[in-house]
Protein backbone atom coordinates (compact mmCIF):
# COMPACT_ATOMS: atom_id res chain seq x y z
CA UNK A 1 -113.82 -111.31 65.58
CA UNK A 2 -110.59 -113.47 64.54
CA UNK A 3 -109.13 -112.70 61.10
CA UNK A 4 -108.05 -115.64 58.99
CA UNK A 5 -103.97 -114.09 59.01
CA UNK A 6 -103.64 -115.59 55.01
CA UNK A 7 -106.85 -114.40 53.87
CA UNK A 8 -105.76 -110.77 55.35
CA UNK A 9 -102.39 -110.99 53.77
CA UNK A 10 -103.70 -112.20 50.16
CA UNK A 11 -106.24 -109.04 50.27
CA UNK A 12 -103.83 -106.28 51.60
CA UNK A 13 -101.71 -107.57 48.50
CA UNK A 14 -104.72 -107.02 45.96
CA UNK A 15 -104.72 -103.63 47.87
CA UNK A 16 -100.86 -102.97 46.90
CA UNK A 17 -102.27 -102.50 43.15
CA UNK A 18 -103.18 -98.90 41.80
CA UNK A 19 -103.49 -96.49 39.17
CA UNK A 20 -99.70 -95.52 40.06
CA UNK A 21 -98.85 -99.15 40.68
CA UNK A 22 -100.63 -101.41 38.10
CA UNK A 23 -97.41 -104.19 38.03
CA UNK A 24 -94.84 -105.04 41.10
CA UNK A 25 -92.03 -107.66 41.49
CA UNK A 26 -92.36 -110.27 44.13
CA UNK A 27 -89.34 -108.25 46.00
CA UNK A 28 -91.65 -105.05 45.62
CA UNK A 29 -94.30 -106.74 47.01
CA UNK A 30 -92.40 -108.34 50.32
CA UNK A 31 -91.14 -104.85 51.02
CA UNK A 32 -94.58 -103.45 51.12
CA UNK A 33 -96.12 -106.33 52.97
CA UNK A 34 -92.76 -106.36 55.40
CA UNK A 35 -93.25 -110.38 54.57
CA UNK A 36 -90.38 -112.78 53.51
CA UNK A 37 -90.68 -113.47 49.92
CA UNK A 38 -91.43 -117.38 50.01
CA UNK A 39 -94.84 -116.30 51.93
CA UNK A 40 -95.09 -113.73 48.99
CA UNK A 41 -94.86 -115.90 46.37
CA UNK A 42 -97.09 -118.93 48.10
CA UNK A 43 -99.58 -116.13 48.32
CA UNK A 44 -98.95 -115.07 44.56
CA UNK A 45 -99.44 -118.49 43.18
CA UNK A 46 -102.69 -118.81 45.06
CA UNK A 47 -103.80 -115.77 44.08
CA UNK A 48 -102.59 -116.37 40.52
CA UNK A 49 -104.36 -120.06 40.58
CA UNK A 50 -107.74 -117.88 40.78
CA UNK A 51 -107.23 -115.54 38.52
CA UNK A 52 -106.82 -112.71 40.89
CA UNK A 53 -103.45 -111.99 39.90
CA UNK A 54 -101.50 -112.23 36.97
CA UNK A 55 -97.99 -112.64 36.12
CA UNK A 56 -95.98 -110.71 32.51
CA UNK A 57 -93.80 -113.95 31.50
CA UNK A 58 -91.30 -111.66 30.04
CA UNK A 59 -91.11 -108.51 33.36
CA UNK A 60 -91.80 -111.51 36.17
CA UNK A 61 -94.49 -108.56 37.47
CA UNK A 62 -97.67 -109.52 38.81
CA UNK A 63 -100.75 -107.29 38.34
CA UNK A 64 -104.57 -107.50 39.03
CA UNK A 65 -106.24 -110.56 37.31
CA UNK A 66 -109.43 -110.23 35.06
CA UNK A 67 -111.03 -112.44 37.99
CA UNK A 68 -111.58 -108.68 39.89
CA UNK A 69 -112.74 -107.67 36.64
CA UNK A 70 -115.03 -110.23 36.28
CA UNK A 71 -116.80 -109.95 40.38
CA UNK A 72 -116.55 -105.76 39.61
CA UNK A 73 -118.63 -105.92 37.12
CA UNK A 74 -120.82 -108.57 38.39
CA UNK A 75 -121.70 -106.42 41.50
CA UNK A 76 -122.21 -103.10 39.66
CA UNK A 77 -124.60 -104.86 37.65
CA UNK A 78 -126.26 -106.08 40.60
CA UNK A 79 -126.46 -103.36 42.06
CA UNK A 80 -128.20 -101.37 39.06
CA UNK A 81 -130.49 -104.38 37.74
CA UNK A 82 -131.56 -104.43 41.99
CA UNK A 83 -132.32 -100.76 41.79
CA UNK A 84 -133.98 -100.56 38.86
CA UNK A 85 -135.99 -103.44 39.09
CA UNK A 86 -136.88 -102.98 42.66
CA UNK A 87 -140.29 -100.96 42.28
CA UNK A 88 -141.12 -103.38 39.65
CA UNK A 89 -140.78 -106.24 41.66
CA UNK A 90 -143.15 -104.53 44.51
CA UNK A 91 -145.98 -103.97 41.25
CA UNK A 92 -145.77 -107.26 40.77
CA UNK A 93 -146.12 -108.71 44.22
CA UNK A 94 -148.91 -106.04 44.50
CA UNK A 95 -150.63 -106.92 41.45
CA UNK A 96 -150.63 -110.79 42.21
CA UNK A 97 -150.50 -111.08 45.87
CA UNK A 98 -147.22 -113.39 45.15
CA UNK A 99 -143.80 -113.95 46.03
CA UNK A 100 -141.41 -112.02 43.44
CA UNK A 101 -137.74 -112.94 42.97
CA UNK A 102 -135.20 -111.41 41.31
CA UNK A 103 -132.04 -113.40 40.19
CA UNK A 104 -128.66 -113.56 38.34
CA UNK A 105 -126.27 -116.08 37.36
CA UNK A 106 -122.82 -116.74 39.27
CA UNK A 107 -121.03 -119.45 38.29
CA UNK A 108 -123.12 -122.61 37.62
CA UNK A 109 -125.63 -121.10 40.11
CA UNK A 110 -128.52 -118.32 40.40
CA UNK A 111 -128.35 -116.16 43.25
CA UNK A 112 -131.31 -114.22 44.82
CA UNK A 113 -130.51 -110.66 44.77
CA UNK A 114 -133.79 -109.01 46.12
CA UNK A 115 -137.56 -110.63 46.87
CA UNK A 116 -140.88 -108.82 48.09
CA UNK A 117 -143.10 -111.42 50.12
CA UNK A 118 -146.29 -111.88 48.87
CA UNK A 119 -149.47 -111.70 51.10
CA UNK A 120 -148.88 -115.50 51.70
CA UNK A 121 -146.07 -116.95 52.23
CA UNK A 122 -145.25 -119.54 49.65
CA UNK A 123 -141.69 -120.24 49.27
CA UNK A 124 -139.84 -121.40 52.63
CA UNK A 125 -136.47 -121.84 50.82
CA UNK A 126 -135.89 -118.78 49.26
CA UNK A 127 -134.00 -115.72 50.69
CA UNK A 128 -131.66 -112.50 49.27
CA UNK A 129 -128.12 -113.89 49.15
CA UNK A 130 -129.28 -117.32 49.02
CA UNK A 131 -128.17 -119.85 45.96
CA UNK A 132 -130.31 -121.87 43.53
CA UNK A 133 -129.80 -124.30 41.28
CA UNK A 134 -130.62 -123.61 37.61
CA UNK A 135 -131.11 -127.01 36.31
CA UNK A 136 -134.92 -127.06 39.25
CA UNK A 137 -136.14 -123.61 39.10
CA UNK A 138 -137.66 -121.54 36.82
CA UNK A 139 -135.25 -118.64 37.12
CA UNK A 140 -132.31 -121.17 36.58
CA UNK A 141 -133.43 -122.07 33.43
CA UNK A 142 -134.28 -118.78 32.45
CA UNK A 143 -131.00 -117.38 33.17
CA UNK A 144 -128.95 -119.72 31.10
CA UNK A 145 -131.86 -120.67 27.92
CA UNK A 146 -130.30 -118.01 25.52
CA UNK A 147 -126.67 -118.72 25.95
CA UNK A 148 -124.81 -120.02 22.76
CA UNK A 149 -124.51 -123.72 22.78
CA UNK A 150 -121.01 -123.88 23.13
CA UNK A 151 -120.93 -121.61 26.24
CA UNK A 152 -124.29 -124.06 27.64
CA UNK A 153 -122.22 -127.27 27.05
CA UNK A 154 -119.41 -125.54 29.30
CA UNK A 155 -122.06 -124.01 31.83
CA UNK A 156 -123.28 -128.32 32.46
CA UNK A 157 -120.09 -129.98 31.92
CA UNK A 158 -119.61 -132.33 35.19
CA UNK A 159 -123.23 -130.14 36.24
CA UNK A 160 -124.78 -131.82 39.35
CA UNK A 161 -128.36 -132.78 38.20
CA UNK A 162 -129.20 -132.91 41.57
CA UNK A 163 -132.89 -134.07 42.72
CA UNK A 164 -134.64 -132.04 45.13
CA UNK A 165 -138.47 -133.55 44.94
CA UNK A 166 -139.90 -135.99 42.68
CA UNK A 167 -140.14 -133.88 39.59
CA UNK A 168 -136.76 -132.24 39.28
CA UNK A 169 -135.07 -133.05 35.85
CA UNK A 170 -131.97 -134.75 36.53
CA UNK A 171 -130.54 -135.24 33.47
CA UNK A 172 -128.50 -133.32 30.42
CA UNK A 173 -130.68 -134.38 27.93
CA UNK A 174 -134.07 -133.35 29.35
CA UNK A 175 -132.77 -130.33 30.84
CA UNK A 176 -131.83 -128.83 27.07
CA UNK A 177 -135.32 -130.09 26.21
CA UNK A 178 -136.92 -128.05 28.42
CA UNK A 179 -134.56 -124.95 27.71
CA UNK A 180 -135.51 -125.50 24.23
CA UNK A 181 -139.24 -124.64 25.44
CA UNK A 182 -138.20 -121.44 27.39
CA UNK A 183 -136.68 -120.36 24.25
CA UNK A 184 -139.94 -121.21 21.94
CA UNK A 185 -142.47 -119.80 24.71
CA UNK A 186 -140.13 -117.11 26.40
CA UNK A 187 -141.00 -118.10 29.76
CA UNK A 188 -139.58 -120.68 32.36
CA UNK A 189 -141.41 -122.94 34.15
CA UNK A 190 -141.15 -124.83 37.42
CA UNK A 191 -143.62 -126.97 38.62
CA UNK A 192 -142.77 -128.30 42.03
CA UNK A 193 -139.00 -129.37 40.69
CA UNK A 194 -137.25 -126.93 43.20
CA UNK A 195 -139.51 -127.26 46.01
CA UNK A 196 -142.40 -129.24 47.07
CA UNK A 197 -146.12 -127.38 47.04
CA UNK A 198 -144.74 -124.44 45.08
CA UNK A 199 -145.32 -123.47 41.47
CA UNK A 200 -142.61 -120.94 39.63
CA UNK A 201 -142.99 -119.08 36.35
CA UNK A 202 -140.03 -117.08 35.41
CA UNK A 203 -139.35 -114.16 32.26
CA UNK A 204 -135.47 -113.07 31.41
CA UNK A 205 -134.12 -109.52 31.74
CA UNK A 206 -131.86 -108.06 29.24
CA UNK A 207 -129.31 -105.39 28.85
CA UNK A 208 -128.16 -102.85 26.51
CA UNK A 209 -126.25 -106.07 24.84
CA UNK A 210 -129.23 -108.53 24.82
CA UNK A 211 -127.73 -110.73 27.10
CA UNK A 212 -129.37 -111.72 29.80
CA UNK A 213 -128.50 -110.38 32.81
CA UNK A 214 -131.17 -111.67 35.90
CA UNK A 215 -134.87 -113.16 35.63
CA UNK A 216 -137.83 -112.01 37.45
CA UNK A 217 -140.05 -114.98 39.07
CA UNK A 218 -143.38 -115.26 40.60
CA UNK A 219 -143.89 -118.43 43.22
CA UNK A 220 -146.72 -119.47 44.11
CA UNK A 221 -148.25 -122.58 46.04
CA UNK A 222 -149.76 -125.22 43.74
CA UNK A 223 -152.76 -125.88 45.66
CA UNK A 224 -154.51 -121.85 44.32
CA UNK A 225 -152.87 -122.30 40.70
CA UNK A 226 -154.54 -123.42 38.17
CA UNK A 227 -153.61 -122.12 34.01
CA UNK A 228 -155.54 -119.23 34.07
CA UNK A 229 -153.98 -117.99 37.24
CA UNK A 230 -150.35 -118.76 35.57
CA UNK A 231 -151.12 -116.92 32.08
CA UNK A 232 -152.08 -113.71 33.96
CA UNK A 233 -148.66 -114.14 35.95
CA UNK A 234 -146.51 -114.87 32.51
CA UNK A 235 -148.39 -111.74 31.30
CA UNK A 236 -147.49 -109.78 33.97
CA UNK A 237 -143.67 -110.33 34.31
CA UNK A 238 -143.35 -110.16 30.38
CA UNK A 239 -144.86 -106.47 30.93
CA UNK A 240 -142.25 -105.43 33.77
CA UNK A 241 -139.33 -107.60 32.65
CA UNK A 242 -139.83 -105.29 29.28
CA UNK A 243 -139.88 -102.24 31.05
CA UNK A 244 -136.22 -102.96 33.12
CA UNK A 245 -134.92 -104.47 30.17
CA UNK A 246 -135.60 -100.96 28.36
CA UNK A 247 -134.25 -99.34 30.75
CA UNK A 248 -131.49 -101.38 31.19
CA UNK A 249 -130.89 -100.42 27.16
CA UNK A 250 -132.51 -103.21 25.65
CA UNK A 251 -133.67 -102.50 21.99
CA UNK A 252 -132.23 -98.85 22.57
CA UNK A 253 -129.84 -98.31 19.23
């Protein structure tokens, strides 16, 4: 398999940094990496323009940027909301027969982390690793209801409203309207907006902090859902969600 040579450069210099060595001039650096230090420091600055790196204006040393911070934590979460969530996800699909997501926030997008199948099919479109947007689905909107306003109005500034079928919101405006409604009902909705024929109820998890850290959905195709069907579904990922929330340290003081 052929390796990308500046993409292997730019990560054996991340790998330079350790406990011993948490700063190291560019001339450091080019020793190490037995590179000439122009390639170093086009390497730096690239590295520095996404955070990965870090420069001390007054030492000229470079150290690990609070980007790495930022992806560490994102996939230890992942990994414990996955495994604690997991066996609740297969109650779920057991309970209802129905596809069952589970889903966190990465940038301006949700990303599917784990899913059980239901008996049938429903969702063509969805698969672990896969990215949705949050402005058409109901785990989107879940996700990203209870953030402050200020960090919201940075989340959809220059946002792509884009529409997928006929009933995906595709405007600012509406789309706070509707988050508004997760917020006074505690559940997200998505009827059809993501994909055709399929009907989406989501419930947020939270941690220790109370922030939301993934949502739990239920799909389902439109044509066997009716209210009755989608109450007993809202009811049943409010139960589990409040289970892995607890054990994530939710209301624990």
């Amino acid at each position: 398999m052929p390796i990308i040579q500046s993409v292997d450069r730019a990560l054996k210099i991340l790998d330079l940094f350790n406990e011993y060595e948490t700063e190291l001039k560019i001339t450091e650096i080019s020793e190490k990496m037995n590179l000439h230090k122009s390639t170093v420091h086009s390497l730096l600055k690239t590295l520095q323009a996404h955070r990965y790196i870090e420069q001390d204006q007054e030492s000229g040393k470079y150290r690990l940027g609070m980007k790495l911070f930022e992806r560490g934590n994102l996939v230890v979460q992942t990994i414990d909301i996955a495994t604690v969530a997991k066996p609740h996800l297969n109650t779920i699909s057991k309970e209802t027969q129905q596809t069952v997501h589970l889903v966190i926030l990465d940038g301006k997008e949700g990303v599917y982390i784990d899913k059980v199948e239901g008996v049938t099919t429903s969702s063509l479109y969805s698969r672990i690793g896969r990215r949705i947007p949050i402005h058409c689905s109901a785990v989107g909107k879940a996700l990203v209801a209870y953030k402050a306003s200020g960090e919201l109005d940075s989340l959809l500034d220059d946002y792509d409203f884009e529409k997928r079928t006929e009933y995906t919101i595709t405007d600012k405006e509406a789309y706070l309207r509707e988050l508004a409604e997760v917020r006074e009902q505690g559940y997200a909705h998505d009827n059809q907006e993501n994909e055709q024929g399929v009907n989406c109820v989501a419930i947020p998890i939270q941690n220790y902090a109370g922030d939301v850290v993934a949502a739990m959905s239920i799909s389902s195709p439109v044509m066997r859902y009716n209210d009755e069907e989608m109450s007993k579904h809202i009811s049943i990922l409010k139960r589990e969600a409040g289970i892995i929330s607890t054990k994530l340290g939710y209301g624990i003081h």
